[in-house]
Protein backbone atom coordinates (compact mmCIF):
# COMPACT_ATOMS: atom_id res chain seq x y z
CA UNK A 1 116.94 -55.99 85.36
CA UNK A 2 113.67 -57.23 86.28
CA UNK A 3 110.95 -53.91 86.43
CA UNK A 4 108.62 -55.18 89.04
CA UNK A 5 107.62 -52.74 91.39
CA UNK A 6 109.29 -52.97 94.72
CA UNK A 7 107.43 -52.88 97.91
CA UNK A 8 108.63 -53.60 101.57
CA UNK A 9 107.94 -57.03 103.01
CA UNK A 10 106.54 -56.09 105.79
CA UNK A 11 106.08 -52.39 108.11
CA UNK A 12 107.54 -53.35 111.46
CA UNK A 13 109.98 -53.96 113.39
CA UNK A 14 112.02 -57.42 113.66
CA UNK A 15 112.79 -57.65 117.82
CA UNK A 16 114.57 -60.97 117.52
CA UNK A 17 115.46 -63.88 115.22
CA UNK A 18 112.41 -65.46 115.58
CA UNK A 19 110.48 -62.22 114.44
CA UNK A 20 113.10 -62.59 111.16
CA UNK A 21 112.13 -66.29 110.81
CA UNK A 22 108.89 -65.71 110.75
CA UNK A 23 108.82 -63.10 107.54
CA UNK A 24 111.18 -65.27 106.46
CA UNK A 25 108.82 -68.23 106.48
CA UNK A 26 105.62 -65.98 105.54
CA UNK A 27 107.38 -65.06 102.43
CA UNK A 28 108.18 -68.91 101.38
CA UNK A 29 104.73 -69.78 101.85
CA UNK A 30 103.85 -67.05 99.65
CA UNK A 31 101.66 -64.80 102.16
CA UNK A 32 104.88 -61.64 101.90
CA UNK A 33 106.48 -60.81 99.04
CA UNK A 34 110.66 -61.12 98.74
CA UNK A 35 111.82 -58.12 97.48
CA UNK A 36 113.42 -59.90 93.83
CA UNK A 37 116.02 -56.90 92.58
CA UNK A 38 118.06 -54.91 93.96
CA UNK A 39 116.56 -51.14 94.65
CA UNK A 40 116.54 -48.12 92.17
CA UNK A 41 117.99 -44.68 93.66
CA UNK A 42 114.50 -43.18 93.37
CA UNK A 43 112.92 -46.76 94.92
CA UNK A 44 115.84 -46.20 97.98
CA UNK A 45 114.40 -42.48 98.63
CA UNK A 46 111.07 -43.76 98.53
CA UNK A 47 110.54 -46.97 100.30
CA UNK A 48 113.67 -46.79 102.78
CA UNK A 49 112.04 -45.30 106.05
CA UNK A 50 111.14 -46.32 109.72
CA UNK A 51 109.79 -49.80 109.82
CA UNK A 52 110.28 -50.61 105.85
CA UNK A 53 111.74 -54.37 106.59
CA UNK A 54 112.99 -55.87 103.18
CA UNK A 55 113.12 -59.89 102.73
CA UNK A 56 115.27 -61.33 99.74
CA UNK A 57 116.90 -64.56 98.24
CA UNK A 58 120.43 -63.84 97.83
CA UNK A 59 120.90 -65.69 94.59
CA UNK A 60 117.01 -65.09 92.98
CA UNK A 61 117.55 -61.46 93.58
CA UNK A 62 120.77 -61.38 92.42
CA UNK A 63 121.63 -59.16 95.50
CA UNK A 64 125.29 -60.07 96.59
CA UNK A 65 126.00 -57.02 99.16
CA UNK A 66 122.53 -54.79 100.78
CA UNK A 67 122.88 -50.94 99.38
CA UNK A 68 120.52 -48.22 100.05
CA UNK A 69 122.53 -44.87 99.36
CA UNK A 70 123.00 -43.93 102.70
CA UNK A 71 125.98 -43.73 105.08
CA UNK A 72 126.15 -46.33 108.18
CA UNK A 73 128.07 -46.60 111.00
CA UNK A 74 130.47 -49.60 111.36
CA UNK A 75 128.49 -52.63 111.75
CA UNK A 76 128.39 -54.56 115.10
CA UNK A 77 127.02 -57.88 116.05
CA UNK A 78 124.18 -58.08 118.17
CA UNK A 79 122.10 -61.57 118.96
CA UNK A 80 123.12 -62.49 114.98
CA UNK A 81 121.67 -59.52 113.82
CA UNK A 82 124.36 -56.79 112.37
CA UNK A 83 123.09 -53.20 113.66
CA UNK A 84 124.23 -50.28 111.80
CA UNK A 85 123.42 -46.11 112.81
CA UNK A 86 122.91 -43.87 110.67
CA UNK A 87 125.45 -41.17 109.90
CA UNK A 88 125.34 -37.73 109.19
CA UNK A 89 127.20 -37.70 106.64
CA UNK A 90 130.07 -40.04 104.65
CA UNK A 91 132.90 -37.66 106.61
CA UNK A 92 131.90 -38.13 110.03
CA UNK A 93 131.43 -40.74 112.37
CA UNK A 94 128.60 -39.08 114.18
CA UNK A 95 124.76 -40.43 113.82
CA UNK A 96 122.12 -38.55 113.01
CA UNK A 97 119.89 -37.20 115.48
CA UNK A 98 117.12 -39.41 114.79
CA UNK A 99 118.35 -41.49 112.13
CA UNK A 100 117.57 -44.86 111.17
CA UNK A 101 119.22 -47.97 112.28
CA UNK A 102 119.87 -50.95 109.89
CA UNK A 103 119.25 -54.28 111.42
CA UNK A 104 120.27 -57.18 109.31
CA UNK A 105 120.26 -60.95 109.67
CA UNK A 106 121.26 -63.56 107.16
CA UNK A 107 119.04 -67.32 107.52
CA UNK A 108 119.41 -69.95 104.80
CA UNK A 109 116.54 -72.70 104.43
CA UNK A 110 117.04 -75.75 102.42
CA UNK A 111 120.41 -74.27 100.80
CA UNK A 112 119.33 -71.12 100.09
CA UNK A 113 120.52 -67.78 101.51
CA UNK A 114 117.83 -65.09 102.60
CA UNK A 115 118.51 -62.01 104.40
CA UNK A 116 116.18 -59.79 106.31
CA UNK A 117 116.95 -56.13 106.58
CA UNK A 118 115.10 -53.95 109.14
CA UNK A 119 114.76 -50.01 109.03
CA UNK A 120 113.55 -48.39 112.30
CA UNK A 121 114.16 -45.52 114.41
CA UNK A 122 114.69 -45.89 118.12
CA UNK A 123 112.23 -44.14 118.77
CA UNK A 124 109.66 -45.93 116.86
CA UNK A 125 110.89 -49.33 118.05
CA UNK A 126 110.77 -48.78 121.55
CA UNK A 127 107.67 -46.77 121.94
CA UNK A 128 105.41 -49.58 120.25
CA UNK A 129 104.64 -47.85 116.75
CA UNK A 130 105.81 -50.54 114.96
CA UNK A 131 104.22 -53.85 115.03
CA UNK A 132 106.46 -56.99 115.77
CA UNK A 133 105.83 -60.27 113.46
CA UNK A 134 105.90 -62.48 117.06
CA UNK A 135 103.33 -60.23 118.65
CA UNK A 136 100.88 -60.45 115.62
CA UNK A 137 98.40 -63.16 115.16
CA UNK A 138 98.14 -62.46 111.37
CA UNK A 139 100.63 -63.92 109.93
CA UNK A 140 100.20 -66.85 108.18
CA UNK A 141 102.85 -69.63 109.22
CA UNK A 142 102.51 -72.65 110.40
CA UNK A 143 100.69 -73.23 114.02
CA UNK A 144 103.17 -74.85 116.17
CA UNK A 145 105.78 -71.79 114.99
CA UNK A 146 103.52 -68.94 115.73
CA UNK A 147 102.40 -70.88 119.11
CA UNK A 148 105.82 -71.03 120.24
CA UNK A 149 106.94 -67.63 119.18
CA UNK A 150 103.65 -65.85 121.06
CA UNK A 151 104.11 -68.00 124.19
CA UNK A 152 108.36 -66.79 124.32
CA UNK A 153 107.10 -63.28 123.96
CA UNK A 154 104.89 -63.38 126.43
CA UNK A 155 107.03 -64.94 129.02
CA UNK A 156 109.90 -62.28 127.59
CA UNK A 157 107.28 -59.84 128.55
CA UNK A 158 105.67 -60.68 131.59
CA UNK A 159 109.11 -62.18 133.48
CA UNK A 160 111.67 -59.94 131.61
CA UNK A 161 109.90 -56.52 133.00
CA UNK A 162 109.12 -58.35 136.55
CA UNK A 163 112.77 -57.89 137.08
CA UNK A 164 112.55 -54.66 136.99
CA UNK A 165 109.54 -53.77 138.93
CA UNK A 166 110.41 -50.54 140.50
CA UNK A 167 111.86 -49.15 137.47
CA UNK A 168 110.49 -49.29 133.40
CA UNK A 169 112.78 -51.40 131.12
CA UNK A 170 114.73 -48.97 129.03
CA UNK A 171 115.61 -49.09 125.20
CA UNK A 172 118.68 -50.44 126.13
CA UNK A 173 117.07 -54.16 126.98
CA UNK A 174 115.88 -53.85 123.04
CA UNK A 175 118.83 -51.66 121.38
CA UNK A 176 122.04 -50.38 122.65
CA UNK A 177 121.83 -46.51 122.33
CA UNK A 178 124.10 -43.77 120.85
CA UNK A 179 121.04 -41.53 122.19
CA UNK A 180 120.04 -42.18 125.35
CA UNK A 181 116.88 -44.36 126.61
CA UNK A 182 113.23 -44.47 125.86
CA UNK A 183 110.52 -45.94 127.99
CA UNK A 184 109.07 -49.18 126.37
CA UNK A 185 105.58 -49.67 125.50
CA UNK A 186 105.43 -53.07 126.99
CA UNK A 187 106.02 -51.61 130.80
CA UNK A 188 102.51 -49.89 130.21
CA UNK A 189 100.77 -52.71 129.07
CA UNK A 190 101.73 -54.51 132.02
């Protein structure tokens, strides 16, 4: 097993598929790193946390099936992401408080299968703590991508919360909750 040190691609949280294209395309060019082995136990504990977002090449990394130690809820589709909640425990079907959710999405480019796999808490998602690849400037990909990408967020942002002017967008237009709803950052920006 190859003994590079593992890192996360990229602290954040992946919104949408173009946020996951994006890393995805950072890390061909070579400006992210792919995650290129599977995690140790001691890596998982580690580097596994809010925002952590892991890019890797199915077949390089020799990663067939995503593990991380911990015990998820049954998956569901969402927008071609699968979304999985935290559990307690591996006897109960009940999340944790403020546990993680695992957001996954699989994208191939020129043959190749790549998956991006997103850590975040709710609450860090929908209160703006973690950046989001479409709303940064910094990443380097090409120009007509990024263009696109910042001009549909922005439309996302300034139409999507129009629609509900007397009343804040709630978690819910971002994740479906097992918690409840948080206000969104973007409704005080506006």
């Amino acid at each position: 097993m190859n003994d590079v040190e593992a890192h996360p691609t990229y602290i954040g949280y992946i919104g949408s598929v173009e946020d996951a294209n994006l890393l995805l395309d950072a890390c061909i060019q070579g400006s992210l790193r792919q995650l290129s082995r599977r995690l140790r136990a001691d890596e998982q504990e580690d580097l596994i946390k809010s925002g952590s977002t892991f890019v890797y090449n199915e077949a390089l990394s020799n990663i067939k099936r995503w593990t991380d130690g911990r015990s998820w809820s049954p998956r569901y589709n969402l927008d071609g992401f699968r979304i999985y909640h935290e559990l307690q425990n591996k006897t109960t079907s009940i999340p944790t408080e403020e546990g993680l959710v695992r957001k996954m999405i699989n994208l191939s480019r020129a043959g190749a299968s790549y998956w991006v796999v997103c850590y975040f808490t709710q609450h860090d998602a929908c209160s703006g703590f973690l950046p989001v690849p479409s709303l940064q400037g910094h990443l380097e990909v090409p120009f007509t991508r990024t263009t696109n990408t910042q001009l549909r967020s922005l439309w996302k942002m300034l139409f999507g919360c129009m629609t509900h002017a007397t009343t804040p967008p709630t978690a819910s237009h971002v994740i479906p909750s097992l918690h409840g709803n948080f206000s969104l950052s973007i409704w005080r920006i506006l």
